[in-house]
Protein backbone atom coordinates (compact mmCIF):
# COMPACT_ATOMS: atom_id res chain seq x y z
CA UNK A 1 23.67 -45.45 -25.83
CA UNK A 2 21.78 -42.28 -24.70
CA UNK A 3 18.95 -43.35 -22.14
CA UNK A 4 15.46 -41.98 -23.17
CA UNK A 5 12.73 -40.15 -21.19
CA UNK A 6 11.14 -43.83 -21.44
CA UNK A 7 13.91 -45.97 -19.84
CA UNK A 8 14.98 -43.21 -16.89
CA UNK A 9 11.39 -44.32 -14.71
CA UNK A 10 12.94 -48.12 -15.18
CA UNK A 11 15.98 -46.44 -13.87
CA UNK A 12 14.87 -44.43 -11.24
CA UNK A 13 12.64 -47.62 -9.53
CA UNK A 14 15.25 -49.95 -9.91
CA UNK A 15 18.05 -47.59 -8.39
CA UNK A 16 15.83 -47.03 -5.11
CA UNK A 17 16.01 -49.96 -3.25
CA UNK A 18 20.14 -49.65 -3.77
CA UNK A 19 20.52 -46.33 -2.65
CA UNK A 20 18.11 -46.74 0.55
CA UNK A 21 20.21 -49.84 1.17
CA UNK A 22 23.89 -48.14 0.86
CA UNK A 23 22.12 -45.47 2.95
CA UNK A 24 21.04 -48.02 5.66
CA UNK A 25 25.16 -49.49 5.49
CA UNK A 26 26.25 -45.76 5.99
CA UNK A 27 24.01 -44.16 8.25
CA UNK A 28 21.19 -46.23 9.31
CA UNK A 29 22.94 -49.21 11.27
CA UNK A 30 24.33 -46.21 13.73
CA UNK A 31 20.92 -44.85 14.21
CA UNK A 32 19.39 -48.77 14.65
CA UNK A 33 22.45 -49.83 17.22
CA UNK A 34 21.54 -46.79 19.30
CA UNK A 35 17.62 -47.50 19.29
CA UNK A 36 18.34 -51.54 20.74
CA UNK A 37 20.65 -49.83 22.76
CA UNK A 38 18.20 -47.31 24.52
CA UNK A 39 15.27 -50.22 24.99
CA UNK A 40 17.83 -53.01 25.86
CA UNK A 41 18.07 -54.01 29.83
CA UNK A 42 20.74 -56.88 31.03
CA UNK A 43 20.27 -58.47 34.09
CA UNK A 44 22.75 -61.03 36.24
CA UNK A 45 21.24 -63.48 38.73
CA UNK A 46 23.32 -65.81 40.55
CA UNK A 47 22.99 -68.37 37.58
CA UNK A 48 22.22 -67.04 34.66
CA UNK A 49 22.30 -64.00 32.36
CA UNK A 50 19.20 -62.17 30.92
CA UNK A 51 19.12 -59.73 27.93
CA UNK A 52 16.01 -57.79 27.60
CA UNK A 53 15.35 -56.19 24.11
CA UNK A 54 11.99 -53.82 24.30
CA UNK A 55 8.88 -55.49 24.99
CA UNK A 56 9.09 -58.40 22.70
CA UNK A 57 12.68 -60.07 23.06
CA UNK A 58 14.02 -61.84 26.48
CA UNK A 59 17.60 -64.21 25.80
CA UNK A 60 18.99 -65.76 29.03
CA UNK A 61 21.65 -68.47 29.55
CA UNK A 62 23.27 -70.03 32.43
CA UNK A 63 26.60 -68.10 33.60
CA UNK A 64 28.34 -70.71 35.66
CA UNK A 65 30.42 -73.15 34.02
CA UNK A 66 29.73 -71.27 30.58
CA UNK A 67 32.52 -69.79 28.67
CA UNK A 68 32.95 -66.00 28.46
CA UNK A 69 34.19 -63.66 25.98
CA UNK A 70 35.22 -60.24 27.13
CA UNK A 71 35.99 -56.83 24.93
CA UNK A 72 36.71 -53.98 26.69
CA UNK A 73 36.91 -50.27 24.85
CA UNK A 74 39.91 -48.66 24.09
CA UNK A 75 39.70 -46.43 26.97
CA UNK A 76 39.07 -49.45 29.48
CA UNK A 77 35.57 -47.48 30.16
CA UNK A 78 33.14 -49.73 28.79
CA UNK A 79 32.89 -53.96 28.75
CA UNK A 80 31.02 -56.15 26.59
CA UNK A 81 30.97 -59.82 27.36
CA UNK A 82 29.71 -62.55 25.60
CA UNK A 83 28.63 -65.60 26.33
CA UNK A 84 28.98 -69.25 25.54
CA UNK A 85 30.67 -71.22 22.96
CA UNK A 86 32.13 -69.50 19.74
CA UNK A 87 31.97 -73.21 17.57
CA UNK A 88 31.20 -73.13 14.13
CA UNK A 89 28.10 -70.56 14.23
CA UNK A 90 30.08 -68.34 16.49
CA UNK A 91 31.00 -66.38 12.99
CA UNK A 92 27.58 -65.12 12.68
CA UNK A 93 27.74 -63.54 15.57
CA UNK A 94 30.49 -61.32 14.10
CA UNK A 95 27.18 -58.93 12.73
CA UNK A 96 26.13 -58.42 16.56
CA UNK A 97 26.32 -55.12 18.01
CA UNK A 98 26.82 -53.40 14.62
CA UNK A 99 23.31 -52.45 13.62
CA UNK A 100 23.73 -55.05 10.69
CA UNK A 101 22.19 -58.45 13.08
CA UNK A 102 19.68 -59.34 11.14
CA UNK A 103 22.13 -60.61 8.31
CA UNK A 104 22.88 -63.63 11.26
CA UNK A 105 19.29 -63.88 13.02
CA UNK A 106 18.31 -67.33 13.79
CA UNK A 107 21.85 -68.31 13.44
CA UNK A 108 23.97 -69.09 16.25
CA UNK A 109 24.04 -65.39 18.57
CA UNK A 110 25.02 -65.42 22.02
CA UNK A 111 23.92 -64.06 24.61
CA UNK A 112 25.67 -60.66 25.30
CA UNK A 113 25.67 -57.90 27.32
CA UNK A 114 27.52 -54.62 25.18
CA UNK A 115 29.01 -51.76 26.02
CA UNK A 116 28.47 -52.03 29.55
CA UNK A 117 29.56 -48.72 31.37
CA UNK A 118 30.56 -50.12 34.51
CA UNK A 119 33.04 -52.96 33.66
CA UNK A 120 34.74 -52.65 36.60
CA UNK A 121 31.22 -54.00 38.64
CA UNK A 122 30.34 -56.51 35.86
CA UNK A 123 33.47 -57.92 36.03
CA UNK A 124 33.58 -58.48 39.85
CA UNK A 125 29.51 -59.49 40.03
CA UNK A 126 30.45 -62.02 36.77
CA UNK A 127 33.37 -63.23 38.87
CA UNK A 128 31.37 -63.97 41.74
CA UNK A 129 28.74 -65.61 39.82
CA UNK A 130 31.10 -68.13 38.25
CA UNK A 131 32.48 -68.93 41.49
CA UNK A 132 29.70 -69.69 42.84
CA UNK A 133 29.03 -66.75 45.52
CA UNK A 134 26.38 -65.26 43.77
CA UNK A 135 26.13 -61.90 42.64
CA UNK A 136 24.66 -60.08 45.71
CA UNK A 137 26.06 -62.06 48.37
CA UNK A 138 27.59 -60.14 50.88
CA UNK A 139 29.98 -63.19 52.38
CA UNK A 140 32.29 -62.34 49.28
């Protein structure tokens, strides 16, 4: 069936929304990950840990006593850690980090610090903080 000058605006409107989409999947995520990561702050007290997102979005949770996931790069460089249980909404926070979160918003994310450039002091403050030293004190 040949398609007419009448159906190809049908076509055309209708294709859009696919092809910004499958543009967003290729490129755009990249681009979005490296905007939250630019306006994105973490903070460790000696209790809990804060994520700051832009002006808008603050996520803390306490550290001690809390399970902790940790990923480290390939090149041992960078650390992210996650925190808190991984139960049966710990799968939608499989989408975090990757520029694609908002498919799992409002369902079961973590708090998380990612791609953390000095693992080796996150590490030791984190350690410190579970123990129970605090992450500034100086007896440790």
């Amino acid at each position: 069936m040949a398609i007419t000058r009448s159906e190809s605006p049908l076509f055309v409107i209708w294709g859009i929304p696919f092809v910004v989409v499958g543009l967003y999947f290729i490129f755009g995520r990249f681009i979005a990950k490296k905007r939250r990561k630019v306006a994105t702050a973490y903070g460790l007290t000696d209790s809990r840990a804060i994520v700051c997102t832009g002006n808008r979005s603050v996520a803390d949770t306490p550290v001690r006593a809390m399970p902790t996931k940790v990923d480290r790069s390939k090149d041992g460089q960078h650390v992210s850690v996650t925190f808190g249980y991984q139960g049966a909404m710990g799968m939608f926070g499989m989408y975090q980090n990757t520029g694609l979160d908002f498919f799992s918003l409002g369902l079961g994310q973590n708090v998380a610090f990612f791609d953390v450039p000095d693992a080796h002091g996150l590490l030791t403050a984190l350690d410190q903080v579970q123990a129970g030293r605090g992450a500034a004190d100086p007896s440790s």
